[in-house]
C-alpha atoms as a PDB file:
ATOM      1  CA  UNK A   1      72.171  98.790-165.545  1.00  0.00           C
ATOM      2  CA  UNK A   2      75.052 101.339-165.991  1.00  0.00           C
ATOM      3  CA  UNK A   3      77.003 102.093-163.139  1.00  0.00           C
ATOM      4  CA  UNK A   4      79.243 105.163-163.020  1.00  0.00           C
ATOM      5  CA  UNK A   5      82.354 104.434-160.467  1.00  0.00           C
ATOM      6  CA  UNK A   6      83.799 107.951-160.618  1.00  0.00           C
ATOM      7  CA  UNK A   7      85.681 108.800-157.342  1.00  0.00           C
ATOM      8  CA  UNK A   8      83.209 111.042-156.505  1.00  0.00           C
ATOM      9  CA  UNK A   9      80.322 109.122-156.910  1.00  0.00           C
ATOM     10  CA  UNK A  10      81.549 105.485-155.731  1.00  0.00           C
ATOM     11  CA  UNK A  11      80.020 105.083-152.327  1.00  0.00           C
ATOM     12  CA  UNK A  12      81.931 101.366-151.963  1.00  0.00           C
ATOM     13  CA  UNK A  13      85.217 101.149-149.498  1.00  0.00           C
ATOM     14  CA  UNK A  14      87.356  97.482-149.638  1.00  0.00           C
ATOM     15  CA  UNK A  15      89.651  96.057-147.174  1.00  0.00           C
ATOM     16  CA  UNK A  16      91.342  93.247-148.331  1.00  0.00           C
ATOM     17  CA  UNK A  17      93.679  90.534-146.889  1.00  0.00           C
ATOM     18  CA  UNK A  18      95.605  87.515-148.167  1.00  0.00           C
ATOM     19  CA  UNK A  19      97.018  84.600-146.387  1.00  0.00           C
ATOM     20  CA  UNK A  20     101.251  83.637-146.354  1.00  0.00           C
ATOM     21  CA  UNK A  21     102.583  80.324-146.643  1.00  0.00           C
ATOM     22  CA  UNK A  22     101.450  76.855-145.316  1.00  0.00           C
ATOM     23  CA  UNK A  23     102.094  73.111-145.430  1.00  0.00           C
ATOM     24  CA  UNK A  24     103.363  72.476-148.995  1.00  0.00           C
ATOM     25  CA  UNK A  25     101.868  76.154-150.020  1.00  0.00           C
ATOM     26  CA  UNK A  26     105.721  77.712-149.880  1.00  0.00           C
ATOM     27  CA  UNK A  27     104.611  80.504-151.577  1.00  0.00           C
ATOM     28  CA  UNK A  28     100.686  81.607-151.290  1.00  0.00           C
ATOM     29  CA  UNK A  29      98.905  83.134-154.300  1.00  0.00           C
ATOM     30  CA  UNK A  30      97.100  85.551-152.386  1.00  0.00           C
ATOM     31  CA  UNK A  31     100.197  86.658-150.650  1.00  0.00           C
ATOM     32  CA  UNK A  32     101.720  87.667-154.504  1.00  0.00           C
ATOM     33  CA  UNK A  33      98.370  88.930-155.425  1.00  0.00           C
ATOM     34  CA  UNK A  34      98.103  91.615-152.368  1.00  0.00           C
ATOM     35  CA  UNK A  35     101.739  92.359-153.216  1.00  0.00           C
ATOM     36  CA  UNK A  36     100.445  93.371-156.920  1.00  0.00           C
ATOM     37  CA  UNK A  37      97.695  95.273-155.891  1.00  0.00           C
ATOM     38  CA  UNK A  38     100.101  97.443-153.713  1.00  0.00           C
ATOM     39  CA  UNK A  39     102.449  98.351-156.361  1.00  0.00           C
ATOM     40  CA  UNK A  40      99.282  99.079-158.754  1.00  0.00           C
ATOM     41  CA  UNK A  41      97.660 101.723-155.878  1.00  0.00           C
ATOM     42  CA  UNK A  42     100.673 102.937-155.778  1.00  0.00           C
ATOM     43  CA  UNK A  43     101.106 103.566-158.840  1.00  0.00           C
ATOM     44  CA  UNK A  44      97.833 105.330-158.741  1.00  0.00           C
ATOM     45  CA  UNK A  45      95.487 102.838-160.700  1.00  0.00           C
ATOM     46  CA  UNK A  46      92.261 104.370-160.633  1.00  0.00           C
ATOM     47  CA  UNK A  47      90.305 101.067-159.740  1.00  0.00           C
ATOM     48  CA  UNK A  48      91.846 100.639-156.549  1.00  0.00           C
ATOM     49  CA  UNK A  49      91.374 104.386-155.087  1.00  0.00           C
ATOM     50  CA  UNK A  50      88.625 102.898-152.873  1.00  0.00           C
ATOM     51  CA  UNK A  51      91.113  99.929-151.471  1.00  0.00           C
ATOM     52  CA  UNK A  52      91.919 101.048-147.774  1.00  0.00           C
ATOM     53  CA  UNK A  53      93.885  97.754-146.597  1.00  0.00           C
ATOM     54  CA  UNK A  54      96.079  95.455-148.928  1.00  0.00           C
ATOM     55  CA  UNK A  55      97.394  93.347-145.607  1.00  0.00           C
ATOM     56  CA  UNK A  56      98.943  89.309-145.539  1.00  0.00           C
ATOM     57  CA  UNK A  57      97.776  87.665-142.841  1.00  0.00           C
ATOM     58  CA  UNK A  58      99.938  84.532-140.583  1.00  0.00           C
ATOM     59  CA  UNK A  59      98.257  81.433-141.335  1.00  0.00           C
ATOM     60  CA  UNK A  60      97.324  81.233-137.513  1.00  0.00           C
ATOM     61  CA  UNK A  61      93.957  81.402-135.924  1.00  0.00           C
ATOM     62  CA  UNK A  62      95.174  83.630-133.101  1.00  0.00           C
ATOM     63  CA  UNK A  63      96.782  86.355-136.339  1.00  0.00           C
ATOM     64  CA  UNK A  64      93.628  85.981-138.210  1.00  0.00           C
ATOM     65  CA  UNK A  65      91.590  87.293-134.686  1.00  0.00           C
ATOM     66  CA  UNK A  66      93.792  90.026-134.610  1.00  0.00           C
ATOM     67  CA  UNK A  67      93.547  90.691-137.822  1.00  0.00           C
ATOM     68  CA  UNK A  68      90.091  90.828-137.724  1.00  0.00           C
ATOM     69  CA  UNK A  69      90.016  93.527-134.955  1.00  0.00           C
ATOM     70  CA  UNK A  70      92.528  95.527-136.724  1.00  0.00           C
ATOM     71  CA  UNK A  71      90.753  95.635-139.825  1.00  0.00           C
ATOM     72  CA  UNK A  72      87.268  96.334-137.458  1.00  0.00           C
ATOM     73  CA  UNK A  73      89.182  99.448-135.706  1.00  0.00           C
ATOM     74  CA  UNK A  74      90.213 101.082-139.784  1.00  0.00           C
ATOM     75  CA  UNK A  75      86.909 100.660-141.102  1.00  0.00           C
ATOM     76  CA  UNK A  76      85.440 102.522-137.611  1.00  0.00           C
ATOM     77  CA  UNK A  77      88.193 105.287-138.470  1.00  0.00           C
ATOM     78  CA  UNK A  78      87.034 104.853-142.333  1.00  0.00           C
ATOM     79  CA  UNK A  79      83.535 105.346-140.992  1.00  0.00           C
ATOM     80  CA  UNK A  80      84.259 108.740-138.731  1.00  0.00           C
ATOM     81  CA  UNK A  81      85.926 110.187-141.772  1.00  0.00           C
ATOM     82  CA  UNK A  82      83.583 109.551-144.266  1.00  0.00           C
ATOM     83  CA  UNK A  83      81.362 112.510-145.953  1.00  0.00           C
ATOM     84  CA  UNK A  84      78.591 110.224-147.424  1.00  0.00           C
ATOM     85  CA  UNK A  85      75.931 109.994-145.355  1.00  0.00           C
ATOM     86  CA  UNK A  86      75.188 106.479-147.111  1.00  0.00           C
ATOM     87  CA  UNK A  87      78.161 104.219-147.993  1.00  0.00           C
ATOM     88  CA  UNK A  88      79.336 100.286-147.731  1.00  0.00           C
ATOM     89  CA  UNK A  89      82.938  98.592-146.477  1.00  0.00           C
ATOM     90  CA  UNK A  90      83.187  95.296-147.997  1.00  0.00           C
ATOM     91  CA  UNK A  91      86.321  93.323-145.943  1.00  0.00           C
ATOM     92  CA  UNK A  92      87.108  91.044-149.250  1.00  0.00           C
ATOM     93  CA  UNK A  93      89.557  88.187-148.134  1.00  0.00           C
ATOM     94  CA  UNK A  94      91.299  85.889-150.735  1.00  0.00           C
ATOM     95  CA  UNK A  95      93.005  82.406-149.795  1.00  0.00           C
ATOM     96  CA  UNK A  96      94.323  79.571-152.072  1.00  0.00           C
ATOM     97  CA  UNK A  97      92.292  76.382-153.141  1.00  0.00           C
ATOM     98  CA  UNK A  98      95.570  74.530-152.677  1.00  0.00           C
ATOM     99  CA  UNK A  99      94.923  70.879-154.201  1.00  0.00           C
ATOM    100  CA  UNK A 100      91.265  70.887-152.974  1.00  0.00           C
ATOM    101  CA  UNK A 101      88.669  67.979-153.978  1.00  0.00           C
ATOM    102  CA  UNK A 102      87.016  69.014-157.457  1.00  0.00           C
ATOM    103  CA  UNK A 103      83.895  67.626-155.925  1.00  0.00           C
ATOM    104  CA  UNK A 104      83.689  70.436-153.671  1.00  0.00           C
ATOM    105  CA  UNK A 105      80.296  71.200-152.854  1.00  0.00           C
ATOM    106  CA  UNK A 106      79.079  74.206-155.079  1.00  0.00           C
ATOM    107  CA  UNK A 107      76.186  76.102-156.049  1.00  0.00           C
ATOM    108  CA  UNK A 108      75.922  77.611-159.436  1.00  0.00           C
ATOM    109  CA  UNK A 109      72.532  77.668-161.178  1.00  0.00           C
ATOM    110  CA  UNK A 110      74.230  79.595-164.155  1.00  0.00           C
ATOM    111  CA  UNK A 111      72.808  79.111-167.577  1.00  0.00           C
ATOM    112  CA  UNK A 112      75.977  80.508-169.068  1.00  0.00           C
ATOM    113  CA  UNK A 113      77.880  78.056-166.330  1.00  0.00           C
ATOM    114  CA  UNK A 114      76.446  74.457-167.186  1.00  0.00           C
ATOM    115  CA  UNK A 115      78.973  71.689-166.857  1.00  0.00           C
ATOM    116  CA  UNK A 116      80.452  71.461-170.244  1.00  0.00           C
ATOM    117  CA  UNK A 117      83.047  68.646-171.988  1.00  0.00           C
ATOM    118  CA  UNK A 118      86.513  70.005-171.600  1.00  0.00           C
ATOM    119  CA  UNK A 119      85.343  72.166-168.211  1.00  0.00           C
ATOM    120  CA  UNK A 120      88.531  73.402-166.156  1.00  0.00           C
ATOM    121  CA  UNK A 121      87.975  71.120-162.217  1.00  0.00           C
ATOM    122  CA  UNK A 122      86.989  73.566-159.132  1.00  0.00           C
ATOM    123  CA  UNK A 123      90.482  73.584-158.093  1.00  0.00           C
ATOM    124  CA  UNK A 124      91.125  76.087-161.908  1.00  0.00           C
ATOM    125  CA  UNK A 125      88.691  78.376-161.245  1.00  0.00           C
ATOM    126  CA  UNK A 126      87.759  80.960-158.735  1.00  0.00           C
ATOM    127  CA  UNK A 127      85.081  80.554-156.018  1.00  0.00           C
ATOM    128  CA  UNK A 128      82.928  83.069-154.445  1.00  0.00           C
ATOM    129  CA  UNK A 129      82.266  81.670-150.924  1.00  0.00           C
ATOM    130  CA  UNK A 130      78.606  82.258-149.811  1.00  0.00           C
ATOM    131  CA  UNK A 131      79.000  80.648-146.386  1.00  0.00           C
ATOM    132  CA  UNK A 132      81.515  80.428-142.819  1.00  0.00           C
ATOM    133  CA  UNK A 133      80.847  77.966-140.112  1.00  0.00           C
ATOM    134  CA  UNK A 134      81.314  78.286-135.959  1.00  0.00           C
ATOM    135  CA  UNK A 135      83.839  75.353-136.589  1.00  0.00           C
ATOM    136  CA  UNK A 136      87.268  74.797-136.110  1.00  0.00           C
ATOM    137  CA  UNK A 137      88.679  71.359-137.809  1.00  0.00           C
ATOM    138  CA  UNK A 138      91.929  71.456-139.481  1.00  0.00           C
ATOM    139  CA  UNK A 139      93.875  68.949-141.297  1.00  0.00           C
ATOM    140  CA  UNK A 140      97.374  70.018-140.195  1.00  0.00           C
ATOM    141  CA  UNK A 141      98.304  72.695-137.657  1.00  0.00           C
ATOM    142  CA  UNK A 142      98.326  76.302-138.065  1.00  0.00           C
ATOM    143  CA  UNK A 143     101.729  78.162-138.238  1.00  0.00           C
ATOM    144  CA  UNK A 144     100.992  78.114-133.950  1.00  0.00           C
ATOM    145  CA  UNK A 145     101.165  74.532-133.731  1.00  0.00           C
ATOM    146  CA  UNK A 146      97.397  74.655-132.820  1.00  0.00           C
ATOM    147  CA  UNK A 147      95.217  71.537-135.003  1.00  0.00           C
ATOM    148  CA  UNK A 148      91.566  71.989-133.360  1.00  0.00           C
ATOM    149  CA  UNK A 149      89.463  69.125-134.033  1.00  0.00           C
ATOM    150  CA  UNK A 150      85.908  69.841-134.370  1.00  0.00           C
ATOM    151  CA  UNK A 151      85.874  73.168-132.177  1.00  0.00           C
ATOM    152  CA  UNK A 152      84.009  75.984-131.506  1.00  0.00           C
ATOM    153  CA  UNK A 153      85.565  79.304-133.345  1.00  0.00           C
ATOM    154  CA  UNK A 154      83.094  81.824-131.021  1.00  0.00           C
ATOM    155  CA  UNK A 155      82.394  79.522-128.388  1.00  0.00           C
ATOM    156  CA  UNK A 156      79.080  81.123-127.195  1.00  0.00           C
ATOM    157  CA  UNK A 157      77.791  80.609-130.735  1.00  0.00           C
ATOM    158  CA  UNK A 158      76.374  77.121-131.494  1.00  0.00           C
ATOM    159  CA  UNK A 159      79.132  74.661-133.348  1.00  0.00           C
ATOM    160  CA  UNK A 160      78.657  74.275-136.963  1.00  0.00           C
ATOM    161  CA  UNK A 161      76.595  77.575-137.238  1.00  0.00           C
ATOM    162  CA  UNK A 162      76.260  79.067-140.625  1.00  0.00           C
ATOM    163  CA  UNK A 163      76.674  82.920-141.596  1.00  0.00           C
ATOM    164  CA  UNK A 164      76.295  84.076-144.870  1.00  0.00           C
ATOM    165  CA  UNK A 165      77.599  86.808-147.058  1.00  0.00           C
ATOM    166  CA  UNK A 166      74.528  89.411-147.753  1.00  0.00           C
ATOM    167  CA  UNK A 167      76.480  90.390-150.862  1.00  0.00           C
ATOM    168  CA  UNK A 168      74.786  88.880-153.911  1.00  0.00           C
ATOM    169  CA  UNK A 169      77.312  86.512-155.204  1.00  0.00           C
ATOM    170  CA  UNK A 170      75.390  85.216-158.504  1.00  0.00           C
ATOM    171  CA  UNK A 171      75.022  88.850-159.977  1.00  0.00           C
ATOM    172  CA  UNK A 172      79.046  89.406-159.113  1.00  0.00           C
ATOM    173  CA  UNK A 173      79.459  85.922-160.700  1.00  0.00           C
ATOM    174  CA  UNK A 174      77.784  85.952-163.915  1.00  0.00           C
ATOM    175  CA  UNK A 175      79.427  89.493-164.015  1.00  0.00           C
ATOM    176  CA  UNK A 176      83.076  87.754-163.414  1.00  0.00           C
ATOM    177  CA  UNK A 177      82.077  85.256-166.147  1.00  0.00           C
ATOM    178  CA  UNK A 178      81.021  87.463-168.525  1.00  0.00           C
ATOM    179  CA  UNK A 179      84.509  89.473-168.820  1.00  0.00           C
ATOM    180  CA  UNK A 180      86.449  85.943-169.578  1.00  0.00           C
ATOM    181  CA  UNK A 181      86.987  84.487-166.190  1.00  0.00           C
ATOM    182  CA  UNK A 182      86.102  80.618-164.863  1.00  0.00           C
ATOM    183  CA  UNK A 183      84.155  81.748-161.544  1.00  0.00           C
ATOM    184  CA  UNK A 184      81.841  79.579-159.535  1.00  0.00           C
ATOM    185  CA  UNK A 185      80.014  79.385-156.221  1.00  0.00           C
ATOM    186  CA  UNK A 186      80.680  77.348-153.536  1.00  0.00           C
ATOM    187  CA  UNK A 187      78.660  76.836-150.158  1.00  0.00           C
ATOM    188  CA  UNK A 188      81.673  75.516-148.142  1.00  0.00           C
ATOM    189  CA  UNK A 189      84.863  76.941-147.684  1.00  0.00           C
ATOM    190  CA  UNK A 190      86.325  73.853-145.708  1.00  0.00           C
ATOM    191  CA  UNK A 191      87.481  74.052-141.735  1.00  0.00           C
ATOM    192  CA  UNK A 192      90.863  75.387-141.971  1.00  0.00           C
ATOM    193  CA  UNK A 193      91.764  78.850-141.732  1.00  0.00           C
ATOM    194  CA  UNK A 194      90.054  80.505-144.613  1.00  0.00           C
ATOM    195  CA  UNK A 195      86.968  79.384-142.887  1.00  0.00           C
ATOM    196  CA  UNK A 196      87.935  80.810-139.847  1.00  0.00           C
ATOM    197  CA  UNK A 197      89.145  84.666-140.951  1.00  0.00           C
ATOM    198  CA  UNK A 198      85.672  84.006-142.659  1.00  0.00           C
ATOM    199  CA  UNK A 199      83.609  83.408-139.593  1.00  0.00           C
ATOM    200  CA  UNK A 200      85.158  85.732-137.783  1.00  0.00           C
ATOM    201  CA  UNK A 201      84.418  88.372-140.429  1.00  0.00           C
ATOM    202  CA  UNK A 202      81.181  87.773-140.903  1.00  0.00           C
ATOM    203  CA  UNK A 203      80.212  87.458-137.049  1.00  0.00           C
ATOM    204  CA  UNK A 204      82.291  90.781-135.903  1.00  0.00           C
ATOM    205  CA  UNK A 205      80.149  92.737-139.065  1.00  0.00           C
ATOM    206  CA  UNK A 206      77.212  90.984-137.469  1.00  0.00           C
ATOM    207  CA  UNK A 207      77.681  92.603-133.874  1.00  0.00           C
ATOM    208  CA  UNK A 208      78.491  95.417-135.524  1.00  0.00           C
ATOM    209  CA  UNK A 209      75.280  96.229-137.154  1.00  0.00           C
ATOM    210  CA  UNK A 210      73.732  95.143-133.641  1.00  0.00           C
ATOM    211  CA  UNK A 211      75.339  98.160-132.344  1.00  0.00           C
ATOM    212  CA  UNK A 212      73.660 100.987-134.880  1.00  0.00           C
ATOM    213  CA  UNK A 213      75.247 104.156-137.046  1.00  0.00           C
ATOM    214  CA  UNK A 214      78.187 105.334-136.591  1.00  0.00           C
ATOM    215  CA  UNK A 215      78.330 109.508-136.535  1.00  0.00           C
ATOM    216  CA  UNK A 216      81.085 110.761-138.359  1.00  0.00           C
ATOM    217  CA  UNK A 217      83.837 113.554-136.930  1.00  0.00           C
ATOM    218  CA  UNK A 218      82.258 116.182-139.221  1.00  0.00           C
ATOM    219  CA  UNK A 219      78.397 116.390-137.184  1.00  0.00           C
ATOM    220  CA  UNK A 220      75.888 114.259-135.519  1.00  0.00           C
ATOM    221  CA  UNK A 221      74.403 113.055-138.084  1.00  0.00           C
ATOM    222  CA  UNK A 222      74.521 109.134-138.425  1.00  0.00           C
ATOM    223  CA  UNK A 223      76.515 107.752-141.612  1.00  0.00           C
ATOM    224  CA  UNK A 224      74.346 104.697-143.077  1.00  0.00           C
ATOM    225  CA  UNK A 225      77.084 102.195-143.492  1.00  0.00           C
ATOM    226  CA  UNK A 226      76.522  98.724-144.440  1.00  0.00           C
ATOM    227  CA  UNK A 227      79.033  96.527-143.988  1.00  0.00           C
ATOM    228  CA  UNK A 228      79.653  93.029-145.718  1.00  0.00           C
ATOM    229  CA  UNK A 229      82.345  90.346-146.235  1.00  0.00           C
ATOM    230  CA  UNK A 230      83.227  87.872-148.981  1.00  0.00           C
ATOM    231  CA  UNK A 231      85.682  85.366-149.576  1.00  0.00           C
ATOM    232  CA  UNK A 232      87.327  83.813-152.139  1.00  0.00           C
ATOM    233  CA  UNK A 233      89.679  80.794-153.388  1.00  0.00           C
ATOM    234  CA  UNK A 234      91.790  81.271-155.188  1.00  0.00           C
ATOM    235  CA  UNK A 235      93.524  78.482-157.504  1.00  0.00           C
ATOM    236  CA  UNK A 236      97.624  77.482-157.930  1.00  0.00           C
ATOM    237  CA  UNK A 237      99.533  79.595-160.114  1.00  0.00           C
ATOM    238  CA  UNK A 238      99.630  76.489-162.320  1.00  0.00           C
ATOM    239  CA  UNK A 239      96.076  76.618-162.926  1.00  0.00           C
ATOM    240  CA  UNK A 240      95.676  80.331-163.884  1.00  0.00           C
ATOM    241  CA  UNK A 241      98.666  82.709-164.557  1.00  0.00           C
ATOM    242  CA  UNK A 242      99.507  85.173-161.585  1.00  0.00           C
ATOM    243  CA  UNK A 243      98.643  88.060-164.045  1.00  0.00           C
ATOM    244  CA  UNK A 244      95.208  86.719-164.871  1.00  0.00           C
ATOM    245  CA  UNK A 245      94.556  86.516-161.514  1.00  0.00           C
ATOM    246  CA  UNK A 246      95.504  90.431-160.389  1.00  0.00           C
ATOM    247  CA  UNK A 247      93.591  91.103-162.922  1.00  0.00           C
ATOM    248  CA  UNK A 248      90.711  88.742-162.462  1.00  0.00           C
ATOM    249  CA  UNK A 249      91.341  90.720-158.249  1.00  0.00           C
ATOM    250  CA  UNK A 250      90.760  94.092-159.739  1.00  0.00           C
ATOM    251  CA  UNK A 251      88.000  93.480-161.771  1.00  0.00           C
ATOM    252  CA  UNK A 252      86.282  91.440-158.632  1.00  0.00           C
ATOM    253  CA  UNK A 253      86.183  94.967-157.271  1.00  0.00           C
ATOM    254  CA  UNK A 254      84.667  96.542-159.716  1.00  0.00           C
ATOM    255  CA  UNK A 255      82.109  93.768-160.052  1.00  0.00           C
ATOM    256  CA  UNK A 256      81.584  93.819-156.283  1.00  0.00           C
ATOM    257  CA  UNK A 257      80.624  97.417-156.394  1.00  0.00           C
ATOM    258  CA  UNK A 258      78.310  97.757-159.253  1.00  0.00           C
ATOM    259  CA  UNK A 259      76.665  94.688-157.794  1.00  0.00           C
ATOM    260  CA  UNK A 260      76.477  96.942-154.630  1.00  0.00           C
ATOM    261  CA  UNK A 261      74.985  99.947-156.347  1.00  0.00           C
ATOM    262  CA  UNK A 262      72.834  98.409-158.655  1.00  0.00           C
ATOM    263  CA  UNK A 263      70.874  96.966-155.418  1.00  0.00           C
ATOM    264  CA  UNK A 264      71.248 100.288-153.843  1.00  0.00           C
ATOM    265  CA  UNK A 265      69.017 101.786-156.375  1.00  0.00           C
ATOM    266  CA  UNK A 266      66.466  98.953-156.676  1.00  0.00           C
ATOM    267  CA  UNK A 267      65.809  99.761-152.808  1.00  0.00           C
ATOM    268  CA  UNK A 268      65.529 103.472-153.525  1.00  0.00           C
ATOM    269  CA  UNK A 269      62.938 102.901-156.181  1.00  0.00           C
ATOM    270  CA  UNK A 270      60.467 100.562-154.017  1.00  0.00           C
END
């Protein structure tokens, strides 16, 4: 199905963060990437008009809750401000996959994905995280000094809860795939902190929805906003070129939204 993602007609907003340096990670992918995208919206590149937030977050669980909240207060503003009565806000965040296990636990039913002689390992390609869990464990501390071991994240949530992205991460997948990029699913994005700016995405857009429409500045009409978050590994610069990878970001947008729309109007027609 054809999507037209004219500025006029794109009803899709992103927020996006990265992650800076930890451990051995001196200097973070995602940290270069966001840096990219910046200079490219403003230099006026037409597929990021609809980017709102290009922000690096601390590798520290008590930046990535404020982060969180931040990003929560812009896409309220974002809300008030907006003139379509129906419109999404996907909060996108990107981390490395810094030297993690190929055996990664993944789930990609792909026909045009099967496991084939020669294939790059999990750590070369990009993974579209379906799931966050109420679970602090981390290997080494966070830029705070904190190392939790086996702890709640919202502590009046059960530990090891899942939450999943409602986005549909096989159609932006094959999608990825079919313009030349190595993309997979995964159904675990560890313990560390890309799990937890995860959780905490996923559970603040969760009490969000609890509380209803917004009404935006211009009337009393409620806007229907849906909101969603995704996130994504990325690998080393040493497994995929930093250019690929911007561009691999941009079009991950692109796919994102068409993915987006393409639902919108299977709703509309039942």
């Amino acid at each position: 199905m054809e999507v037209d993602l004219t500025e006029s007609n794109s009803p899709v907003s992103f927020f996006i963060t990265g992650f800076g340096p930890f451990g051995e990670v001196t200097e973070n992918p995602t940290s270069v990437i966001i840096k990219c995208l910046q200079t490219e919206r403003n230099a006026h590149n037409p597929k990021l008009r609809h980017v709102y937030m290009l922000d690096v977050v601390r590798v520290a669980a008590s930046s990535v809750r404020q982060q969180v909240h931040l990003i929560m207060e812009q896409v309220n503003k974002h809300i008030k401000n907006c003139t379509k009565q129906r419109h999404h806000v996907v909060l996108l965040h990107l981390g490395v996959n810094h030297q993690r296990r190929t055996s990664a636990p993944t789930i990609d039913d792909s026909k045009n994905h099967k496991k084939r002689q020669g294939q790059k390992p999990v750590v070369a390609a990009f993974q579209l995280e379906q799931n966050a869990f109420n679970e602090a464990n981390f290997r080494i501390p966070d830029d705070d000094g904190w190392k939790p071991k086996h702890e709640k994240i919202s502590v009046e949530k059960e530990l090891g809860l899942k939450l999943s992205t409602d986005l549909n991460v096989k159609n932006i997948r094959d999608s990825l795939i079919q313009k030349g990029f190595d993309v997979c699913i995964s159904g675990d994005a560890g313990r560390f902190l890309c799990n937890y700016i995860y959780w905490e995405s996923l559970n603040m857009l969760t009490a969000a929805e609890e509380e209803g429409p917004t009404n935006n500045d211009g009337g009393n009409d409620p806007i229907d906003c849906n909101l969603h978050s995704l996130f994504v590994h990325f690998p080393d610069f040493e497994y995929i070129p930093m250019d690929v990878q911007v561009a691999f970001t941009v079009e991950l947008l692109e796919s994102i939204s068409k993915s987006i729309i393409c639902q919108d109007k299977k709703r509309r027609k039942h």
